[in-house]
N, C-alpha and C. Protein backbone atom coordinates (compact mmCIF):
# COMPACT_ATOMS: atom_id res chain seq x y z
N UNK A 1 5.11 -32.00 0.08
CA UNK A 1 4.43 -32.52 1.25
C UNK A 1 5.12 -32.01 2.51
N UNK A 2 4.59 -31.65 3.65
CA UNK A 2 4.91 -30.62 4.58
C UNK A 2 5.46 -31.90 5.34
N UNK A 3 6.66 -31.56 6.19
CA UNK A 3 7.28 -32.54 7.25
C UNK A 3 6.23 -33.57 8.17
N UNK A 4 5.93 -34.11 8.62
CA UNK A 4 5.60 -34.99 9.47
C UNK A 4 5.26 -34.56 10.52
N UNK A 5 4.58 -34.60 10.98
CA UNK A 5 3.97 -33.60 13.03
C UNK A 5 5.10 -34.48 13.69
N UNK A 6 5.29 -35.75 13.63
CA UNK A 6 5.78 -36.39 14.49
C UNK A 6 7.24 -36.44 14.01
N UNK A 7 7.79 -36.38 13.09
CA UNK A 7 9.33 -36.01 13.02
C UNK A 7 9.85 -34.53 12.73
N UNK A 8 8.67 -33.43 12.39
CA UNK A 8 8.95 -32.46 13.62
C UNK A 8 9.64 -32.26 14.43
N UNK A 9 8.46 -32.43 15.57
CA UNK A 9 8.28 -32.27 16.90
C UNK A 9 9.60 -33.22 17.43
N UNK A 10 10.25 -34.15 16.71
CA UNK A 10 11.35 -34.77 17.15
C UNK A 10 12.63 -34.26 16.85
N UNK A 11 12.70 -33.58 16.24
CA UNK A 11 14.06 -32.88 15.33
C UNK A 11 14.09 -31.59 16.15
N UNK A 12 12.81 -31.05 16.29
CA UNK A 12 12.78 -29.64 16.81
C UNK A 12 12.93 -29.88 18.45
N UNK A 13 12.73 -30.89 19.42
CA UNK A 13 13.25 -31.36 20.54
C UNK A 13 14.61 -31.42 20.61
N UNK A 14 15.05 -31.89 19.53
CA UNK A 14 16.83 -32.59 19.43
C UNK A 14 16.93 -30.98 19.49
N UNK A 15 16.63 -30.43 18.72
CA UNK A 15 17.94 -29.26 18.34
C UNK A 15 17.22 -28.46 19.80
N UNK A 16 15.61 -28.61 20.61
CA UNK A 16 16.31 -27.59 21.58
C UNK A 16 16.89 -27.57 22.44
N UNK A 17 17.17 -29.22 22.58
CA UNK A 17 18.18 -29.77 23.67
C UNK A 17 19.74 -29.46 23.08
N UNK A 18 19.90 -29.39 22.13
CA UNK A 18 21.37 -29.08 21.30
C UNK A 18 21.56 -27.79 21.90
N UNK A 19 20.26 -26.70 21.87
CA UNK A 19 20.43 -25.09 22.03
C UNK A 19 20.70 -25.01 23.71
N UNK A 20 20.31 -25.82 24.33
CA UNK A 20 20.11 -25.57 25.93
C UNK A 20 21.65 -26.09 26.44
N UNK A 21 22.18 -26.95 25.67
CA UNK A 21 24.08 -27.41 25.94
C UNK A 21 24.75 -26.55 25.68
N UNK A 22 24.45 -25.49 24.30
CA UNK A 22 24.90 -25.02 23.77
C UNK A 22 25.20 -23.65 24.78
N UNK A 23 23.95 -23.31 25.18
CA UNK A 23 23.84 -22.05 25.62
C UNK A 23 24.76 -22.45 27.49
N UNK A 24 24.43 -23.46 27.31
CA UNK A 24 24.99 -23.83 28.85
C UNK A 24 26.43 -24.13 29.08
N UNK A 25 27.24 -24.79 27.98
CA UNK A 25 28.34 -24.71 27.58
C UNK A 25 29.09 -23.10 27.45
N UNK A 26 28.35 -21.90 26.80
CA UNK A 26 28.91 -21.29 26.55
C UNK A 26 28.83 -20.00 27.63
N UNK A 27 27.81 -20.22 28.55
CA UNK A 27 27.21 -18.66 29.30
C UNK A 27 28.26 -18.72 30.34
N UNK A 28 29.12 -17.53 30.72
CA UNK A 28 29.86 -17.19 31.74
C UNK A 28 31.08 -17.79 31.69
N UNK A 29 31.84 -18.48 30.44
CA UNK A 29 32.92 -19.70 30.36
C UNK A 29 33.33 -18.55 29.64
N UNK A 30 33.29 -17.04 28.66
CA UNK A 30 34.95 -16.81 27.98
C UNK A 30 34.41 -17.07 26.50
N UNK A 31 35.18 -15.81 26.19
CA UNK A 31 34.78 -15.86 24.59
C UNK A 31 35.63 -17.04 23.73
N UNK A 32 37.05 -17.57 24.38
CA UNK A 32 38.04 -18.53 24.07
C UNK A 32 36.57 -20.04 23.83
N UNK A 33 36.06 -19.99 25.21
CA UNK A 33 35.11 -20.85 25.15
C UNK A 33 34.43 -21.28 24.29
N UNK A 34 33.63 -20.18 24.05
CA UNK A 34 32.35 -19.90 23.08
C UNK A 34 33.40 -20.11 21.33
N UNK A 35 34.24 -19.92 21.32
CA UNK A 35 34.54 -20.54 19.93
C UNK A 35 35.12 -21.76 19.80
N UNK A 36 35.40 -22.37 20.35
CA UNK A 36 35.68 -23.43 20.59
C UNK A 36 34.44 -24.13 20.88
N UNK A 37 33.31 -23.94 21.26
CA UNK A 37 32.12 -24.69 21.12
C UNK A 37 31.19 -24.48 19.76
N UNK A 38 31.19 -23.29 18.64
CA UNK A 38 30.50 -23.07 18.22
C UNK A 38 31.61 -23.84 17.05
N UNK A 39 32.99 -23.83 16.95
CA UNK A 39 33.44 -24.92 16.35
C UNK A 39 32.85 -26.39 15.90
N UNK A 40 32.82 -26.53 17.25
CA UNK A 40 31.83 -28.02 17.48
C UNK A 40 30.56 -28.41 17.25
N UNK A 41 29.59 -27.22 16.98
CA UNK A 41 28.72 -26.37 16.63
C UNK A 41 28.50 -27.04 15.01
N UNK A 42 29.26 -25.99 14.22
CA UNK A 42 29.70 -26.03 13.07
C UNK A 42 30.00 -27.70 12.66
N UNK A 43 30.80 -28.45 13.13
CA UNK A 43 31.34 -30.08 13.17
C UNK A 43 29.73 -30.79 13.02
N UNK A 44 28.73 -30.41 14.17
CA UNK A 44 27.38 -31.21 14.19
C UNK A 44 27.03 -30.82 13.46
N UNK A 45 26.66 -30.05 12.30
CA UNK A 45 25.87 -29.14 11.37
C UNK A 45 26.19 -29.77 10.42
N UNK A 46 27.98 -30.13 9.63
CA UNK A 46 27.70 -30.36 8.16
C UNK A 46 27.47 -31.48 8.03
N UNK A 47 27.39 -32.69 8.52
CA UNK A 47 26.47 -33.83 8.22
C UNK A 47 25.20 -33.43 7.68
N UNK A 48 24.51 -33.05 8.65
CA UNK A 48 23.13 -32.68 8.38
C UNK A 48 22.89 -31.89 7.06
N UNK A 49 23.63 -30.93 6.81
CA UNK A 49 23.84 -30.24 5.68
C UNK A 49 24.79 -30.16 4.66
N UNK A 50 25.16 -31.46 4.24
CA UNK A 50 26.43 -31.34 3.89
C UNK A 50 25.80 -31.30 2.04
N UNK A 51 24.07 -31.71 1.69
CA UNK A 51 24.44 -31.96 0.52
C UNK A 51 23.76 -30.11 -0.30
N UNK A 52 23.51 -29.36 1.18
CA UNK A 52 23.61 -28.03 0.57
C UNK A 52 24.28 -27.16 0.65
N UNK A 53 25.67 -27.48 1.58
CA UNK A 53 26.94 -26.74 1.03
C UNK A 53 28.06 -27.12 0.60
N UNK A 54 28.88 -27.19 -0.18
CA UNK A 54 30.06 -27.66 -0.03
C UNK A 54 31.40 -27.48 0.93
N UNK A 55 32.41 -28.53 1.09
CA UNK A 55 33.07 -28.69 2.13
C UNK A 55 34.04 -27.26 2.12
N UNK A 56 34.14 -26.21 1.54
CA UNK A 56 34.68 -25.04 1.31
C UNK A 56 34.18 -24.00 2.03
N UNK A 57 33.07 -23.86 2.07
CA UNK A 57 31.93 -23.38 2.75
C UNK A 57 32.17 -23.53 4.42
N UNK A 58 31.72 -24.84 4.83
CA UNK A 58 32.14 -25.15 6.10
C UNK A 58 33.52 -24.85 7.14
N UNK A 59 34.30 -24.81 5.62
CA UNK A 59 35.65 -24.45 6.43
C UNK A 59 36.02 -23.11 6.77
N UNK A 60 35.24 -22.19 5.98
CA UNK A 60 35.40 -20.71 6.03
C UNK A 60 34.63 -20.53 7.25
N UNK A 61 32.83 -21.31 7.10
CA UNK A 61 32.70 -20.92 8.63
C UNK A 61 33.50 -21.23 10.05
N UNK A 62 33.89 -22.49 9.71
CA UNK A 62 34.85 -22.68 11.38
C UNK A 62 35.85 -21.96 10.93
N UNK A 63 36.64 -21.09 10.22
CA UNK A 63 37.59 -20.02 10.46
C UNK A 63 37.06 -19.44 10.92
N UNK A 64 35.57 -18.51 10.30
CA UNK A 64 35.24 -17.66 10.75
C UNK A 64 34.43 -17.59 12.52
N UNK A 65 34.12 -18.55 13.07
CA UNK A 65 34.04 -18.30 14.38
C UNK A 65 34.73 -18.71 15.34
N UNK A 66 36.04 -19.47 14.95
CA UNK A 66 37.28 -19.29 15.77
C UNK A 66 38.15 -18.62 16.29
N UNK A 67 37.79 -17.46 15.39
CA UNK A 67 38.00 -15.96 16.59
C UNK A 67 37.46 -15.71 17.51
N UNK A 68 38.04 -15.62 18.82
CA UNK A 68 36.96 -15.15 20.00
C UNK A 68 36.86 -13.74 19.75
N UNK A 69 37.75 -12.88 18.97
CA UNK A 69 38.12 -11.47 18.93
C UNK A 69 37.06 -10.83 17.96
N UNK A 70 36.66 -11.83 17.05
CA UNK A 70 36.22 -10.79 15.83
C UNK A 70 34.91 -10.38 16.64
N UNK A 71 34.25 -8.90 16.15
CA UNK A 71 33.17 -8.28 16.70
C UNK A 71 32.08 -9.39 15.99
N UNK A 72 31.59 -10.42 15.60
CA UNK A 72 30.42 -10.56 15.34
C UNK A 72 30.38 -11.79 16.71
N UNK A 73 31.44 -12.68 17.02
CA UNK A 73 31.59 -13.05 18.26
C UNK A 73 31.43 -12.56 19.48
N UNK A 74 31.82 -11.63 19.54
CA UNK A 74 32.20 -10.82 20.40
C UNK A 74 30.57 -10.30 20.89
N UNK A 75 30.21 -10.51 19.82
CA UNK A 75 28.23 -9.51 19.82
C UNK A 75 27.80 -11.00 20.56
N UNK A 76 27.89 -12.27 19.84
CA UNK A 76 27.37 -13.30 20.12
C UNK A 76 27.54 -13.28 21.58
N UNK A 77 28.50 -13.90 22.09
CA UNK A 77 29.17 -13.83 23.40
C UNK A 77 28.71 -12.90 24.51
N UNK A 78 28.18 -11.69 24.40
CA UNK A 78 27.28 -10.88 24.55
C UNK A 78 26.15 -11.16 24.66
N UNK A 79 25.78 -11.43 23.57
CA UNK A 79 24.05 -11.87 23.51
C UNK A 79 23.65 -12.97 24.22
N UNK A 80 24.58 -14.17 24.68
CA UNK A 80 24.39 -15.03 25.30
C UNK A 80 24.65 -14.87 26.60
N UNK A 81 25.17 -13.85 26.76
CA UNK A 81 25.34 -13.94 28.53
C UNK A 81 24.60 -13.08 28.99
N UNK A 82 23.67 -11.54 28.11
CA UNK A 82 22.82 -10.57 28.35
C UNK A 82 21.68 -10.83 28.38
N UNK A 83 20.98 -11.91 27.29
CA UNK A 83 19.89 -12.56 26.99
C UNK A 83 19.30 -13.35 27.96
N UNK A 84 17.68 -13.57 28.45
CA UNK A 84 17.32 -14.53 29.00
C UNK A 84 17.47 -15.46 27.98
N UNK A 85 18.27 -16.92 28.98
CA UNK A 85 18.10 -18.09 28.07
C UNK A 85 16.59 -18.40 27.07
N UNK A 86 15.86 -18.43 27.86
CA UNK A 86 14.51 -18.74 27.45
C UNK A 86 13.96 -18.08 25.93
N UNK A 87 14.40 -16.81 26.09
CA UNK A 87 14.35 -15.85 25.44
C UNK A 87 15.18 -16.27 23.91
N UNK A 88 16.27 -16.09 24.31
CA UNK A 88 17.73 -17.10 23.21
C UNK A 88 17.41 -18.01 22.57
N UNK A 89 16.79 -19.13 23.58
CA UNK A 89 16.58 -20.38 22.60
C UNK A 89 15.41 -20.28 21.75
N UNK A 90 14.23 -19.47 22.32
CA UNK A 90 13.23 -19.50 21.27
C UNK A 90 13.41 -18.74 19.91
N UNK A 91 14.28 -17.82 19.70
CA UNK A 91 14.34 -17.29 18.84
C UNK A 91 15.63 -17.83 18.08
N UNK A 92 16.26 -18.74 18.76
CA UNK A 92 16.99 -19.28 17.69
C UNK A 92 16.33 -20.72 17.50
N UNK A 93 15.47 -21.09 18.00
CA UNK A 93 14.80 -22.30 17.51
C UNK A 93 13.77 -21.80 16.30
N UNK A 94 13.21 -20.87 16.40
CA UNK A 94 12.31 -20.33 15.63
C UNK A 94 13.06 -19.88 14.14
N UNK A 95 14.43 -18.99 14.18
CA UNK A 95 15.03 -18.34 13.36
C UNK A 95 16.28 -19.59 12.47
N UNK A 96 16.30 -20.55 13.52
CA UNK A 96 17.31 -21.25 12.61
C UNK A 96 16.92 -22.80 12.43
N UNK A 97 16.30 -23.46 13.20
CA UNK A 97 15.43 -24.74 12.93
C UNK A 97 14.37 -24.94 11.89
N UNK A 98 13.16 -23.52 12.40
CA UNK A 98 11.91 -23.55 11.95
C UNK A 98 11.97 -22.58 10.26
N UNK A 99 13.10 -21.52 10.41
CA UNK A 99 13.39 -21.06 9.16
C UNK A 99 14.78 -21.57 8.12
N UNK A 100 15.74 -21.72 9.14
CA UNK A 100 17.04 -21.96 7.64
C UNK A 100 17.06 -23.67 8.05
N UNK A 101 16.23 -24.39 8.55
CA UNK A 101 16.34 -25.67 8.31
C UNK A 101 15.07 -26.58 7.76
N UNK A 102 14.29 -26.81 8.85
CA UNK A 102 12.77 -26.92 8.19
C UNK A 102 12.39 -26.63 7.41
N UNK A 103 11.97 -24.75 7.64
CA UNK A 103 11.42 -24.16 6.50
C UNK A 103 11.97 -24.19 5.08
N UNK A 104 13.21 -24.04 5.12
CA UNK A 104 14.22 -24.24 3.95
C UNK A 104 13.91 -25.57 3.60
N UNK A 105 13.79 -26.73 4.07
CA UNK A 105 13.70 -27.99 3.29
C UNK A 105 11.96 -27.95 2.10
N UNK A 106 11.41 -27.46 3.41
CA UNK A 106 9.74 -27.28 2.38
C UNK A 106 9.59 -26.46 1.93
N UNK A 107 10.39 -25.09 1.67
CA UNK A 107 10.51 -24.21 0.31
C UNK A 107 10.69 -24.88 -0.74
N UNK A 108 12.22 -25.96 -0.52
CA UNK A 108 12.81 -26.46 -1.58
C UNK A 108 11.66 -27.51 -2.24
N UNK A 109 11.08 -27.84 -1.52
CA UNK A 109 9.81 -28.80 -2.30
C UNK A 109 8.67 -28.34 -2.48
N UNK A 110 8.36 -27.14 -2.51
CA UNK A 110 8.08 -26.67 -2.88
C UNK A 110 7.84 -26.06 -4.43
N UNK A 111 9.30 -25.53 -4.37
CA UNK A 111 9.61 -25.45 -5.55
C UNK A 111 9.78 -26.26 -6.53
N UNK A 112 9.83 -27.53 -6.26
CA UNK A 112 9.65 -28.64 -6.96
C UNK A 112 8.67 -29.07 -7.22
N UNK A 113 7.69 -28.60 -6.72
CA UNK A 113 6.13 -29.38 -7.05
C UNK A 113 5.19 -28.61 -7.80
N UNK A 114 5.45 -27.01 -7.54
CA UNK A 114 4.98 -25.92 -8.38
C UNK A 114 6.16 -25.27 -9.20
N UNK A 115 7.20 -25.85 -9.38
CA UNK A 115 8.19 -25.32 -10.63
C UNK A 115 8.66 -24.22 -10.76
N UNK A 116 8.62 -23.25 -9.96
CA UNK A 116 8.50 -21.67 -9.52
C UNK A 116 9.27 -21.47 -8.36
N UNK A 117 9.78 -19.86 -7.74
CA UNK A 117 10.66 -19.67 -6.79
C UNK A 117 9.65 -19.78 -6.02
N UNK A 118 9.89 -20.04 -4.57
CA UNK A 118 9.25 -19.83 -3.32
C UNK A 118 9.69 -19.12 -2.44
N UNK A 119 9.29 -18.09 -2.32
CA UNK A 119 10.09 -16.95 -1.36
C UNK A 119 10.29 -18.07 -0.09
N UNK A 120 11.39 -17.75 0.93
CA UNK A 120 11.93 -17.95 2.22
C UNK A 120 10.39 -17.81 3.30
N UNK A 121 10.13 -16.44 3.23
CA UNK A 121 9.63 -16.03 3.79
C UNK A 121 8.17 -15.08 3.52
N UNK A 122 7.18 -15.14 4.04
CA UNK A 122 6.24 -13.94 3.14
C UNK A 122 5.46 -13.45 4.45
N UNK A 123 4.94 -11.89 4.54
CA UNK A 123 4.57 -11.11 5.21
C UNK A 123 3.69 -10.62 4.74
N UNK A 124 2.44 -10.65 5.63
CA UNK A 124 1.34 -10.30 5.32
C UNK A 124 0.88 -8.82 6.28
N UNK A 125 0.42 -8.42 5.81
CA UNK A 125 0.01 -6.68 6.77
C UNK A 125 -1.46 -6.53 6.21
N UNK A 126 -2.52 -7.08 6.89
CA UNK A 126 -3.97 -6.72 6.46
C UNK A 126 -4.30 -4.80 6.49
N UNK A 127 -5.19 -4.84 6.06
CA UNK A 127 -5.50 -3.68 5.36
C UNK A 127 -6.52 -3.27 6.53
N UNK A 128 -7.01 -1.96 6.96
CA UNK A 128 -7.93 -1.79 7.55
C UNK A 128 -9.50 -2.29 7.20
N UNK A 129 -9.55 -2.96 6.25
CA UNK A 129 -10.81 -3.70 5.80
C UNK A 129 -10.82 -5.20 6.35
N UNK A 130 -9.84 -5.87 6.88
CA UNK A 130 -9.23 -6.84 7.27
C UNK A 130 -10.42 -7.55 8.57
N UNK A 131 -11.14 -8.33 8.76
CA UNK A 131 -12.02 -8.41 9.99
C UNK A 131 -11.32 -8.63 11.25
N UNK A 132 -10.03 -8.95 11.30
CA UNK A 132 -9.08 -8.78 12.04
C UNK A 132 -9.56 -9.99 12.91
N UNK A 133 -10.10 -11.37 12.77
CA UNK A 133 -10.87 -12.49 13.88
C UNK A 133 -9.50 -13.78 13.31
N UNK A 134 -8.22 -13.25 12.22
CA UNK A 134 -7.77 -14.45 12.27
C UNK A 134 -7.30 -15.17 13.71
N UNK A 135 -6.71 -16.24 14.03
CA UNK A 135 -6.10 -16.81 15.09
C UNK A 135 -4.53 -16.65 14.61
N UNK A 136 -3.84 -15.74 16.34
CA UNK A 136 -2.81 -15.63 16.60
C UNK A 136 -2.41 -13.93 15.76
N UNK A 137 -3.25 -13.33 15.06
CA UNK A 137 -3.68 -11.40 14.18
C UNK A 137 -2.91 -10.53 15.58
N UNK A 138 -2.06 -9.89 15.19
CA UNK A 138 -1.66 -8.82 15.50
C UNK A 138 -1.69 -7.79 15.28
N UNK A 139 -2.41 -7.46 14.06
CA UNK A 139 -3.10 -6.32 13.87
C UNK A 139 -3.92 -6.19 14.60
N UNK A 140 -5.03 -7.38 15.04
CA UNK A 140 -6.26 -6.58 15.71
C UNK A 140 -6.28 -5.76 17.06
N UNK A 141 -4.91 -5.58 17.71
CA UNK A 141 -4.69 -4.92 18.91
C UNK A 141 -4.89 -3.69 18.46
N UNK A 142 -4.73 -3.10 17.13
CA UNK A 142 -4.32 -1.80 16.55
C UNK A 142 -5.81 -1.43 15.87
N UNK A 143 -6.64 -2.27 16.34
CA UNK A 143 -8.00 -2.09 15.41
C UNK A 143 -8.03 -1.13 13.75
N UNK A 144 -9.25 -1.47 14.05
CA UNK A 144 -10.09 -1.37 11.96
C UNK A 144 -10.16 -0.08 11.60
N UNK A 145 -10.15 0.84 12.00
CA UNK A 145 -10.51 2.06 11.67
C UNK A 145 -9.26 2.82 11.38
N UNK A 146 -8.54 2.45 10.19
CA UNK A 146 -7.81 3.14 9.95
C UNK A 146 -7.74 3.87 8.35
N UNK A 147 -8.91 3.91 8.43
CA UNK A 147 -9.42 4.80 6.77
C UNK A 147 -9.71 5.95 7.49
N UNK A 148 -9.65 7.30 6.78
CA UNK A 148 -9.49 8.60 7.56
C UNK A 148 -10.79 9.35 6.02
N UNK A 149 -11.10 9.75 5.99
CA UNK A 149 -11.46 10.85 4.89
C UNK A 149 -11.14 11.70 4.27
N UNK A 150 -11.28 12.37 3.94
CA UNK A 150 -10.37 13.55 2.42
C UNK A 150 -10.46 14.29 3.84
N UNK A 151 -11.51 14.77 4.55
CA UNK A 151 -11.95 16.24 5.14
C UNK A 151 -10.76 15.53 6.79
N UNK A 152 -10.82 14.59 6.91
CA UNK A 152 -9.77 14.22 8.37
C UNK A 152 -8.69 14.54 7.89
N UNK A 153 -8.35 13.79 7.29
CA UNK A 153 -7.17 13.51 6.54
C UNK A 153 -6.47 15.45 6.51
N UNK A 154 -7.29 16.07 6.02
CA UNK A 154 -6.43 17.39 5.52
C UNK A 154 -6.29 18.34 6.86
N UNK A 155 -7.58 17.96 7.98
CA UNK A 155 -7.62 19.16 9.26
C UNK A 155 -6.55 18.08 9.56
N UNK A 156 -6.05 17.06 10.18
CA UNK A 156 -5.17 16.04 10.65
C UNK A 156 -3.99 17.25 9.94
N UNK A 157 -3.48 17.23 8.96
CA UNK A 157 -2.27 17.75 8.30
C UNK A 157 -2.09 18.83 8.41
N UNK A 158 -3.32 19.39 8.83
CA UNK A 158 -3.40 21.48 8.72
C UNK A 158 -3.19 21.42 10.36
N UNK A 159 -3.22 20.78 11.22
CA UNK A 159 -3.28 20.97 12.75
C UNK A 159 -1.83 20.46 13.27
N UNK A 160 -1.14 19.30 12.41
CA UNK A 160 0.00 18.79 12.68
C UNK A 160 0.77 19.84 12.21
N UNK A 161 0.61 19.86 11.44
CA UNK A 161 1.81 21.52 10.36
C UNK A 161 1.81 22.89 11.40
N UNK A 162 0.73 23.18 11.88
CA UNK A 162 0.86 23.78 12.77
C UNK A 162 1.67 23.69 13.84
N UNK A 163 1.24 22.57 14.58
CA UNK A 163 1.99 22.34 15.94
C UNK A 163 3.47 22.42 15.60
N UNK A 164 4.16 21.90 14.55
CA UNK A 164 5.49 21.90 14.26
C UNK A 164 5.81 23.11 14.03
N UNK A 165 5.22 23.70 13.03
CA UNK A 165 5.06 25.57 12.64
C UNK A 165 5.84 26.09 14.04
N UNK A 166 4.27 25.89 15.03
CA UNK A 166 4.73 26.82 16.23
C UNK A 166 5.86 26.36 17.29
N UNK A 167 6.41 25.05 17.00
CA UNK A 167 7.97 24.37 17.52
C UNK A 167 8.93 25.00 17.37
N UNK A 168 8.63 24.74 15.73
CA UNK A 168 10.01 25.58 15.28
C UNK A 168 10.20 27.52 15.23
N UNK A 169 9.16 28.12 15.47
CA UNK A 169 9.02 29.56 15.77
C UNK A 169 9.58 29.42 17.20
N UNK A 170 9.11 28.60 17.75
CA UNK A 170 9.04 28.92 19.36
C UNK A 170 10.89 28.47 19.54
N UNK A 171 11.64 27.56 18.73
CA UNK A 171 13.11 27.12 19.22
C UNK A 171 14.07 28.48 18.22
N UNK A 172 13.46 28.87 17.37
CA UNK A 172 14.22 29.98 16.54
C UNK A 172 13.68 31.49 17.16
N UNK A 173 12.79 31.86 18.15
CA UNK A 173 12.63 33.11 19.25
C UNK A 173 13.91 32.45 20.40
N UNK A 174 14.06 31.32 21.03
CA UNK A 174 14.15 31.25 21.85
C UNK A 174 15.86 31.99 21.51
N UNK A 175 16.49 31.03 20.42
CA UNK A 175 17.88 31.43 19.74
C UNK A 175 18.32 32.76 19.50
N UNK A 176 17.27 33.42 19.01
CA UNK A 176 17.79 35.26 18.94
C UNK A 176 17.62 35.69 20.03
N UNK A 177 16.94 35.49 21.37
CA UNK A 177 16.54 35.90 22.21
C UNK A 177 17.96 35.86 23.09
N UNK A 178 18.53 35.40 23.16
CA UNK A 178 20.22 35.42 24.09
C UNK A 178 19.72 33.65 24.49
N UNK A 179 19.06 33.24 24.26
CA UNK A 179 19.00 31.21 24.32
C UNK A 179 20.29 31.01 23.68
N UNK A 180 20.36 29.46 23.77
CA UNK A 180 21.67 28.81 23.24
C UNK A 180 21.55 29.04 21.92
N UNK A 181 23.28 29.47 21.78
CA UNK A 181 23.36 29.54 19.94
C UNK A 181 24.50 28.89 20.09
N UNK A 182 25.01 28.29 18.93
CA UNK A 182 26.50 27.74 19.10
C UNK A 182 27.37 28.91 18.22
N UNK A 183 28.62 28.66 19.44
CA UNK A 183 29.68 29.86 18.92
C UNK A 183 29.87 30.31 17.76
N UNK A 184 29.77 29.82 16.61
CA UNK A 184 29.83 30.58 15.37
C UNK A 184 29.29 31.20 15.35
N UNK A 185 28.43 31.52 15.55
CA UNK A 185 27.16 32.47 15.36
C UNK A 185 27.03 33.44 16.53
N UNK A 186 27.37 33.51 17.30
CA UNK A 186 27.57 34.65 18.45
C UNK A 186 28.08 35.44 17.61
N UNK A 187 29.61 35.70 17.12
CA UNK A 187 30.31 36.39 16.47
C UNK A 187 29.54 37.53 15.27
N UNK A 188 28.73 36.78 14.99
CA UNK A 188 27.94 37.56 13.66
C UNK A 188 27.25 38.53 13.89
């Protein structure tokens, strides 16, 4: 049974007010900062998750982002001060609420109700036969017509082969011609 609209929409508020402290706590304060909050970070998290990792787990992560030094910090710390906020929080509300928390809870029951794995995630890519009228289709910017014919299809390949043909003639004249060669090859 899929979460609740209304405890949702309440969980996914909490955490984007969690993301907006978070990000506000950490932007322009110092990478010393930023681990020392994502510490704290880590502290609010294993409650919530404590009965899908064990306490071993948790501790490796707060080692692991108590380095302000290590490069995956260092990227973070970065990303938060380069990033529009706006930008930041939606994609970590989307990537870590709506997928490794939410979504992860209704995989897992998922799998419990049909007895079978449930992928994380699944991706769909319609086909050029596709009517392309779903709501929210990103294909249909790229429209339907992407079946070609035997007879396109081969002048398409005989006209591209060409153009490259005459690239690469035209950068290997230019080379014997006194054009750039690299020094090894002067000598010869």
């Amino acid at each position: 049974m899929p979460m609740n609209k209304v405890v949702h929409a309440a969980q996914r508020a909490a955490f984007s007010a969690a993301i907006d402290a978070a990000i506000n706590a950490v932007r322009g304060k110092g990478p010393e900062n930023m681990a020392a909050q994502a510490v704290k970070l880590v502290n609010l998290a294993q409650p919530l998750l404590a009965h899908r990792y064990p306490d071993a787990d948790w501790d490796k992560v707060r080692s692991f982002v108590s380095d302000p030094n290590s490069k995956w910090m260092e990227y973070a710390y970065k990303a938060i001060n380069e990033i529009d906020p706006h930008i930041l929080k939606m994609n970590t509300l989307n990537l870590v609420y709506e997928g490794m928390f939410a979504g992860y809870n209704y995989v897992m029951e998922l799998r419990k109700k049909y007895d079978c794995n449930m992928p994380w995630i699944l991706l769909f890519d319609p086909t050029s036969a596709c009517n392309l009228h779903c709501k929210g289709c990103w294909a249909a910017e790229y429209g339907n017509r992407l079946n070609l014919s035997f007879e396109d299809m081969m002048s398409r390949f005989k006209s591209q082969s060409e153009e490259k043909m005459a690239d690469l003639d035209h950068e290997t004249n230019n080379r014997r011609g006194g054009g750039y060669a690299p020094r090894s090859r002067r000598g010869r």
